[in-house]
N, C-alpha and C. Protein backbone atom coordinates (compact mmCIF):
# COMPACT_ATOMS: atom_id res chain seq x y z
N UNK A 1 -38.12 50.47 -1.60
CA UNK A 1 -36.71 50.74 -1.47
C UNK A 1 -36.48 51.80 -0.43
N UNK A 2 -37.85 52.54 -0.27
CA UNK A 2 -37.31 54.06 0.47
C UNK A 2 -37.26 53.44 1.97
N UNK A 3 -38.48 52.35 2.14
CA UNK A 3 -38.29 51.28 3.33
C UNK A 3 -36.69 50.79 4.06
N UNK A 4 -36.59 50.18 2.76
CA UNK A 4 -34.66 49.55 2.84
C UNK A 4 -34.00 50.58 3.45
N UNK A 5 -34.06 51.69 2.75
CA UNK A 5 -32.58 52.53 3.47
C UNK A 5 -33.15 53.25 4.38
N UNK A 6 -34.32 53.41 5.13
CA UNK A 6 -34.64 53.92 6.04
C UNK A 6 -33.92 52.80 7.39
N UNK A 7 -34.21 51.91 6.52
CA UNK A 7 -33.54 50.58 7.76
C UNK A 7 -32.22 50.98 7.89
N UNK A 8 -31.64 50.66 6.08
CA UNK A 8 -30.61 50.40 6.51
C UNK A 8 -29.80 51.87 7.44
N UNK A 9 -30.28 53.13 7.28
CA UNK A 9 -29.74 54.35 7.64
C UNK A 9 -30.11 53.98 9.21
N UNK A 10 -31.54 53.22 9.47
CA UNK A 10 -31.28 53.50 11.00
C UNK A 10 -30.55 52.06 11.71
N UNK A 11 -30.03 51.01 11.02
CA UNK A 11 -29.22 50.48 11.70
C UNK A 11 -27.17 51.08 11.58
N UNK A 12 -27.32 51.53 10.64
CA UNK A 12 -26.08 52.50 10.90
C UNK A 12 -26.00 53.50 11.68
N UNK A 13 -27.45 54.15 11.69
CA UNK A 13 -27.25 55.11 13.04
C UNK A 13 -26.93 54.31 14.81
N UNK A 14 -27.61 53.34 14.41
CA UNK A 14 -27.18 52.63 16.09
C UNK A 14 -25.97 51.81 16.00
N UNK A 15 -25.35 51.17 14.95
CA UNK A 15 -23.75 50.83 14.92
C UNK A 15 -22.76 51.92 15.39
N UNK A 16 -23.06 53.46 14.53
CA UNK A 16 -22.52 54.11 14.90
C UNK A 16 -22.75 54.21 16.63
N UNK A 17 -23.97 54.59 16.96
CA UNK A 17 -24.04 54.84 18.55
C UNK A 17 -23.05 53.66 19.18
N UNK A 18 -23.55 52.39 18.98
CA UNK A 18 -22.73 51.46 19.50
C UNK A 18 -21.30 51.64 19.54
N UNK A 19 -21.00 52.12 18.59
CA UNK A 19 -19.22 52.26 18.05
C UNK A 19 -18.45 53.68 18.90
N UNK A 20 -19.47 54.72 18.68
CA UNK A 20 -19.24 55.79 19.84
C UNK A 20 -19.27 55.25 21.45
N UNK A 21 -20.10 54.48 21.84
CA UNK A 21 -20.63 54.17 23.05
C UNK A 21 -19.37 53.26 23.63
N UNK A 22 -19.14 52.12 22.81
CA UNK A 22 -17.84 51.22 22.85
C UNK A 22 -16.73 51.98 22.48
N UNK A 23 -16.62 53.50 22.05
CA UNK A 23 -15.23 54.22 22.11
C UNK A 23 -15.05 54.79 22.97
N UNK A 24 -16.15 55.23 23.91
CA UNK A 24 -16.59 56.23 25.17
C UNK A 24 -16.04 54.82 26.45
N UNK A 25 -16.39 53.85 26.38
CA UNK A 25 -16.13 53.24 27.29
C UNK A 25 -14.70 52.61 27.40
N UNK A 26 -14.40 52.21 25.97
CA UNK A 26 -12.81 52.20 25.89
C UNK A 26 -11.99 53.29 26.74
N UNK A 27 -12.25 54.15 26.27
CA UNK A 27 -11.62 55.71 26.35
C UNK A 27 -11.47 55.41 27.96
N UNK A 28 -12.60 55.59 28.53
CA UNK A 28 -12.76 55.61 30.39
C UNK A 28 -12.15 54.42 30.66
N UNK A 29 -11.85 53.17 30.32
CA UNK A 29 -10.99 52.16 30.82
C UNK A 29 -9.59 52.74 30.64
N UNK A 30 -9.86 53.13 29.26
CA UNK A 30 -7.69 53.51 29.26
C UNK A 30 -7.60 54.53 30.23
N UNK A 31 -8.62 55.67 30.75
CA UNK A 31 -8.27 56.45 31.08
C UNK A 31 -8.18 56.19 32.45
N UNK A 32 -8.83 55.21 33.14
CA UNK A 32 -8.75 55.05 34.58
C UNK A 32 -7.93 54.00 34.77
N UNK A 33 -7.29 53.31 33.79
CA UNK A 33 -5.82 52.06 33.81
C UNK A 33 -4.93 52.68 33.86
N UNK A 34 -4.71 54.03 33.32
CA UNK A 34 -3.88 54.76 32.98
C UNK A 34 -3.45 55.46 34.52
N UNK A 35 -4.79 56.50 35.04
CA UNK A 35 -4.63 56.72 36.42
C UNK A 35 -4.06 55.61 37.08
N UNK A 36 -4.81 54.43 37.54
CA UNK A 36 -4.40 53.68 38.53
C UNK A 36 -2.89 53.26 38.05
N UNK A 37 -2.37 52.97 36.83
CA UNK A 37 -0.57 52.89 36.51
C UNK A 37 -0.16 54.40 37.26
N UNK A 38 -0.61 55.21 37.16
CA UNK A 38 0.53 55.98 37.39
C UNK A 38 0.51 56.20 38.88
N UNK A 39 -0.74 56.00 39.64
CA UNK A 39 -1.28 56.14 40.90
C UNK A 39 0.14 55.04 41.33
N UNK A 40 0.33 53.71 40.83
CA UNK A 40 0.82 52.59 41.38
C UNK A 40 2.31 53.21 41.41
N UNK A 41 2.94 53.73 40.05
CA UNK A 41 4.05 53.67 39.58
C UNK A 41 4.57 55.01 40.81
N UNK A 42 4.06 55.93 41.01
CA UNK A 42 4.17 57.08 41.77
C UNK A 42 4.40 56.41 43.56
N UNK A 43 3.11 55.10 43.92
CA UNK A 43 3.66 54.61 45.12
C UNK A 43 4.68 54.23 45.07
N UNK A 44 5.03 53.66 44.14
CA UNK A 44 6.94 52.79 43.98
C UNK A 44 7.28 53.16 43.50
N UNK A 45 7.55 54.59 42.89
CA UNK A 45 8.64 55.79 43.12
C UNK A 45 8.74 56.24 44.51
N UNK A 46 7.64 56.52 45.17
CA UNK A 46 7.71 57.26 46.63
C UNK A 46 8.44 56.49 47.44
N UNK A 47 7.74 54.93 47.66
CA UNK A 47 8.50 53.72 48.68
C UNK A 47 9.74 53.58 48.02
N UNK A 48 10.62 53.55 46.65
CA UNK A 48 11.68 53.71 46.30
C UNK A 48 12.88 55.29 47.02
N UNK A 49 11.85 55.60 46.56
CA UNK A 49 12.44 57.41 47.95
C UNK A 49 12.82 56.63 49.25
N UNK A 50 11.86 56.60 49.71
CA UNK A 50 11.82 56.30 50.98
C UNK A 50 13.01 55.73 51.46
N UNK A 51 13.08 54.29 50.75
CA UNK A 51 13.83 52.97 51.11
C UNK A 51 15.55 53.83 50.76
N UNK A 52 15.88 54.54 49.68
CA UNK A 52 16.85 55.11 49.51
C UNK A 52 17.14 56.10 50.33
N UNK A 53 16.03 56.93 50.64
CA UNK A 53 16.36 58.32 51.72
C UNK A 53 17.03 57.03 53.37
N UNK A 54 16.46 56.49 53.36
CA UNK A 54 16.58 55.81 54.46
C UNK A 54 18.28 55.02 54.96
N UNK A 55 18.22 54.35 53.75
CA UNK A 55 19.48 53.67 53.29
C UNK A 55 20.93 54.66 53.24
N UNK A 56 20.21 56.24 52.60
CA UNK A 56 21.72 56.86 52.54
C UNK A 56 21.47 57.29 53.84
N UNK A 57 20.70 57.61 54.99
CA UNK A 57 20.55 58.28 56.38
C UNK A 57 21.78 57.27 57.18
N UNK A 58 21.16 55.82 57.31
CA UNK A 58 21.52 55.31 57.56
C UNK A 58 23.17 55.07 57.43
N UNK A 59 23.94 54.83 56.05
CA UNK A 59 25.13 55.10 55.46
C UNK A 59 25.72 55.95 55.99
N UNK A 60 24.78 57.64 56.03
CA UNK A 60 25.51 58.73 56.63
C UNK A 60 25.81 58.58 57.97
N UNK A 61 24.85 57.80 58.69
CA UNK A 61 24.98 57.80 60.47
C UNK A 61 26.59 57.26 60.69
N UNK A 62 26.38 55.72 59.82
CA UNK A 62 27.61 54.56 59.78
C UNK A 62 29.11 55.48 59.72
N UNK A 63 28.71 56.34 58.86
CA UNK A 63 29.85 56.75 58.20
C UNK A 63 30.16 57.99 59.85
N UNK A 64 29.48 58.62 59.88
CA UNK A 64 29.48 59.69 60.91
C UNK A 64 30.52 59.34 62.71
N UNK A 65 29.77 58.07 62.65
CA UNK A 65 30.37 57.07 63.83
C UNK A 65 31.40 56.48 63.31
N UNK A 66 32.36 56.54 62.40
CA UNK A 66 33.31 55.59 62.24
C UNK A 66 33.69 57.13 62.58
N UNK A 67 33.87 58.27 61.95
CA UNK A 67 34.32 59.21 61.63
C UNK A 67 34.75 59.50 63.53
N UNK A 68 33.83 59.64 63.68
CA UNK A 68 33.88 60.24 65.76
C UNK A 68 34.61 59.09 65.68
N UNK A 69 34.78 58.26 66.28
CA UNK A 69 35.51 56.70 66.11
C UNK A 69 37.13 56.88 66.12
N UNK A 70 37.24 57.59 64.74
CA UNK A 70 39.16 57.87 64.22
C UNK A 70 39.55 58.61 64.98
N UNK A 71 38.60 59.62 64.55
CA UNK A 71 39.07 61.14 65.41
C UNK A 71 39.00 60.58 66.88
N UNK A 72 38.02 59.90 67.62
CA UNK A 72 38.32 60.08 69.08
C UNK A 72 39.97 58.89 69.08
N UNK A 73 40.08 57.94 68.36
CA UNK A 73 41.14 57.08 68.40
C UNK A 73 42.25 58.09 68.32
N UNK A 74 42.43 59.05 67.49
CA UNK A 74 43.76 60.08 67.03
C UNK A 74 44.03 60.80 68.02
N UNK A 75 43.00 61.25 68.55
CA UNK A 75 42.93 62.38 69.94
C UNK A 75 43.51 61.62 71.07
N UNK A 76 43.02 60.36 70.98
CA UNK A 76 43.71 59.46 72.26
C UNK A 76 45.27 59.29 72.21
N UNK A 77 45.39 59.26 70.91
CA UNK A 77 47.00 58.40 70.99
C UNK A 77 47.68 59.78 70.46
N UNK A 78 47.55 60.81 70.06
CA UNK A 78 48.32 62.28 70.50
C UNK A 78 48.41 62.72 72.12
N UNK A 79 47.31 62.35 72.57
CA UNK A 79 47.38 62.73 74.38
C UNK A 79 48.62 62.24 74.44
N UNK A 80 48.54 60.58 74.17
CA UNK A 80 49.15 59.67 74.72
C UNK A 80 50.62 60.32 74.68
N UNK A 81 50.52 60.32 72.92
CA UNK A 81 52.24 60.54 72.98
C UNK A 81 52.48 61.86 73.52
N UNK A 82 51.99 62.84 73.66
CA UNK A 82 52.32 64.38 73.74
C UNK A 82 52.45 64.32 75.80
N UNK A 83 51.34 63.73 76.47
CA UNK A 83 52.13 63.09 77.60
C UNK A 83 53.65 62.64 77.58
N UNK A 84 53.22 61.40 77.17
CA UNK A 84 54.94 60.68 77.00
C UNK A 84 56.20 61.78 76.65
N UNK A 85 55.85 62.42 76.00
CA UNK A 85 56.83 63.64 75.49
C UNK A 85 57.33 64.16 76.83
N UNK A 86 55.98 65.02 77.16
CA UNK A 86 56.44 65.71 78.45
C UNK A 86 56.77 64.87 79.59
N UNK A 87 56.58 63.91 79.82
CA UNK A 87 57.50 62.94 80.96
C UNK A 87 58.69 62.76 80.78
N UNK A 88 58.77 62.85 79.41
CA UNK A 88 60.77 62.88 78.69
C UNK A 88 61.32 63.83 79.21
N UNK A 89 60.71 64.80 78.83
CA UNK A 89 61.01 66.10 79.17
C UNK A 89 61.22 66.88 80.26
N UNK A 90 60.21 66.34 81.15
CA UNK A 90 60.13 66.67 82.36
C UNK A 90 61.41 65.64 83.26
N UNK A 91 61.69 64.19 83.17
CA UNK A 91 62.92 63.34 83.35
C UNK A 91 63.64 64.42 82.93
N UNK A 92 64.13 64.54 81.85
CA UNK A 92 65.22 64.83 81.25
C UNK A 92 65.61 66.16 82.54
N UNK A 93 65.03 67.10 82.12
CA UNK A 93 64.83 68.23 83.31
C UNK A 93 65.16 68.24 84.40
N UNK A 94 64.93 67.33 85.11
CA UNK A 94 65.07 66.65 86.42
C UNK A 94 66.51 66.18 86.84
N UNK A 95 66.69 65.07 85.35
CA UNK A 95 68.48 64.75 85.52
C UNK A 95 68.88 65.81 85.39
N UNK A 96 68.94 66.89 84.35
CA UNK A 96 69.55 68.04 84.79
C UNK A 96 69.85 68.95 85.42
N UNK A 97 68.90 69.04 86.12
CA UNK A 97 68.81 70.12 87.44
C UNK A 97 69.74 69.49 88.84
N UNK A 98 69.40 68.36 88.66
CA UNK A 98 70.06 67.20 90.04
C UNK A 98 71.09 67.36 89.62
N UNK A 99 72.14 66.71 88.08
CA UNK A 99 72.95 67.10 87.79
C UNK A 99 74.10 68.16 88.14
N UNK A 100 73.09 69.61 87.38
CA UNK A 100 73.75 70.67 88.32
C UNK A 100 73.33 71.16 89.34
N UNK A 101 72.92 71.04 90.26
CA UNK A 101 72.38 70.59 91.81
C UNK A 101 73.82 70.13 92.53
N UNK A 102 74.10 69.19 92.05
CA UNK A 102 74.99 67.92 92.65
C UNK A 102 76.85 68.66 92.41
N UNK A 103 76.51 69.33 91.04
CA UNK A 103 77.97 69.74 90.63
C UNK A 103 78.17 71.21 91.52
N UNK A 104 77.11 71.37 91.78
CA UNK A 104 77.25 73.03 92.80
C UNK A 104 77.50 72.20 94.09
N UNK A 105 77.12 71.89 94.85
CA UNK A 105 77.04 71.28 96.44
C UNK A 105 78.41 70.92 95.99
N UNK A 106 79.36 69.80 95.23
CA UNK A 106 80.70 69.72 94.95
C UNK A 106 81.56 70.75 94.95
N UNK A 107 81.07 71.31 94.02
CA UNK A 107 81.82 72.56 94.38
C UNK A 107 82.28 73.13 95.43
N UNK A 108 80.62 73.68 96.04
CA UNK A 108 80.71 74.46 97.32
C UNK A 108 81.61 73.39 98.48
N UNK A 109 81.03 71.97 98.19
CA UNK A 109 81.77 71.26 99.76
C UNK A 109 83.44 71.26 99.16
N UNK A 110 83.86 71.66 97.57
CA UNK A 110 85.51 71.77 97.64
C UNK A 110 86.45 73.10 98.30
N UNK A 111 84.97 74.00 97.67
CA UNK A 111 85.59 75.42 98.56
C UNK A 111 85.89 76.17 99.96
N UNK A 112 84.23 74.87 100.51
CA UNK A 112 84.50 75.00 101.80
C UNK A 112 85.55 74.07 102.10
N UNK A 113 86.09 72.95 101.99
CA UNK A 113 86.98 72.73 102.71
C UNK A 113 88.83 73.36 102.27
N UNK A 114 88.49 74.02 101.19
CA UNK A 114 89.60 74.46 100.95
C UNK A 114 90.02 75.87 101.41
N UNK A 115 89.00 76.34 102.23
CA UNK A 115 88.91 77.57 102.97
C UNK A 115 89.37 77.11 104.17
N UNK A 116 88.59 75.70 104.54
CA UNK A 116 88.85 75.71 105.96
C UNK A 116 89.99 74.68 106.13
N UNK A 117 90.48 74.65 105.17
CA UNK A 117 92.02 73.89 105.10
C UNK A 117 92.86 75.09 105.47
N UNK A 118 93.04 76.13 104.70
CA UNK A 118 93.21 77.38 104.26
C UNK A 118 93.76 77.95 105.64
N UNK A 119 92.25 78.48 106.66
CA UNK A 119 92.13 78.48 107.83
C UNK A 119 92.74 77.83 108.89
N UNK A 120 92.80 76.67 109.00
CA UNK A 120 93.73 75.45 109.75
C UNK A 120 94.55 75.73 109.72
N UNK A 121 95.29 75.92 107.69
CA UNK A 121 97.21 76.50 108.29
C UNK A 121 97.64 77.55 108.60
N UNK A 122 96.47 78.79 108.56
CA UNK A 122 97.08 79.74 108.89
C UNK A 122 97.09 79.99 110.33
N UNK A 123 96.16 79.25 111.00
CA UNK A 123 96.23 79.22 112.48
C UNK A 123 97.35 78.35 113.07
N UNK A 124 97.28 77.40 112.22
CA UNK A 124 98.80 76.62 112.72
C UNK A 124 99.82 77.16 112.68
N UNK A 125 99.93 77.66 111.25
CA UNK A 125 100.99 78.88 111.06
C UNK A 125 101.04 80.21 112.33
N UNK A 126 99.80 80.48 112.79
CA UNK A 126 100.11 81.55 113.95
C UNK A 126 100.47 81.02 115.31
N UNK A 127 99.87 79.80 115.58
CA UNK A 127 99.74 78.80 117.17
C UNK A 127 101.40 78.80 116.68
N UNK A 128 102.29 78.23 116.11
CA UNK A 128 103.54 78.14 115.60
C UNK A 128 104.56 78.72 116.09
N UNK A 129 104.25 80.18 115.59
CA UNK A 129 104.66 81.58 115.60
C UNK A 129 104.50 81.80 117.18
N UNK A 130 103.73 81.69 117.38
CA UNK A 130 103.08 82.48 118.98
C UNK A 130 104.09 81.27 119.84
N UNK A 131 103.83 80.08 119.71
CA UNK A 131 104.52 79.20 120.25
C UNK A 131 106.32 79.36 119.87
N UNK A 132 106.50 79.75 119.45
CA UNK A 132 107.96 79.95 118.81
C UNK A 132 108.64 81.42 119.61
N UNK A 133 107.75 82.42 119.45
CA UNK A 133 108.05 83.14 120.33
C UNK A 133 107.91 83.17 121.79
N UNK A 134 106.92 82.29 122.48
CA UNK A 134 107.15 82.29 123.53
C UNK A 134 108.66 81.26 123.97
N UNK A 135 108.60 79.87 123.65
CA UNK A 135 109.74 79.93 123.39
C UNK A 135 111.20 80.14 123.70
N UNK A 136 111.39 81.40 122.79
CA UNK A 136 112.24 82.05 122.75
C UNK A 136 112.42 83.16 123.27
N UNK A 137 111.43 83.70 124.31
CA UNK A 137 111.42 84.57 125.50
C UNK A 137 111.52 83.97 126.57
């Protein structure tokens, strides 16, 4: 009998080894499935970065160029009108000045001839006189 359990103790000692040996190797599979998942999952988090960093760069550029885009469109058509303004303005200015330009020269050509109307009769009035007295001498 002391035979028997010498057996049977040393085939339990090598089940056990076996059972340690097959837990040791388990263990190193989960543990290097485990690495390579996270090794994988970490590349496609990173290429997920990537593709997104890229995507909003991109978005931001799009967006950046529409932006220069408005603004240069707004800047154009304020020139535009703020020109147009001052051409109004500057017309307008223009009729006015010609305007009174035109109402002075009237003027002046009524005063001058009403001076030199003025002038005319009083010389007629003297040629008259002078003629009247000679005349009458």
């Amino acid at each position: 009998m002391r035979g028997l359990n010498n057996v049977f103790v040393m085939c339990m000692c090598k089940v056990m080894w076996n059972l340690v040996r097959l837990l040791y190797v388990l263990l190193l599979q989960l543990m290097w499935t485990l690495v390579r998942l996270l090794y994988v999952l970490l590349l496609q988090l990173m290429w997920t970065l990537v593709r997104l960093l890229y995507v909003l760069l991109l978005q931001l550029m799009w967006n950046v160029v529409k932006l220069l885009y408005v603004l240069l469109l707004q800047l154009m058509w304020n020139l535009v009108r703020l020109l147009y303004v001052l051409l109004l303005q500057l017309m307008w200015n223009l009729v006015r000045l010609l305007y009174v330009l035109l109402l002075q020269l009237m003027w002046n050509l009524v005063r001058l001839l009403y001076v030199l109307l003025l002038q005319l009769m009083w010389n007629l009035v003297r040629l008259l006189y002078v003629l009247l007295l000679q005349l009458m001498w």
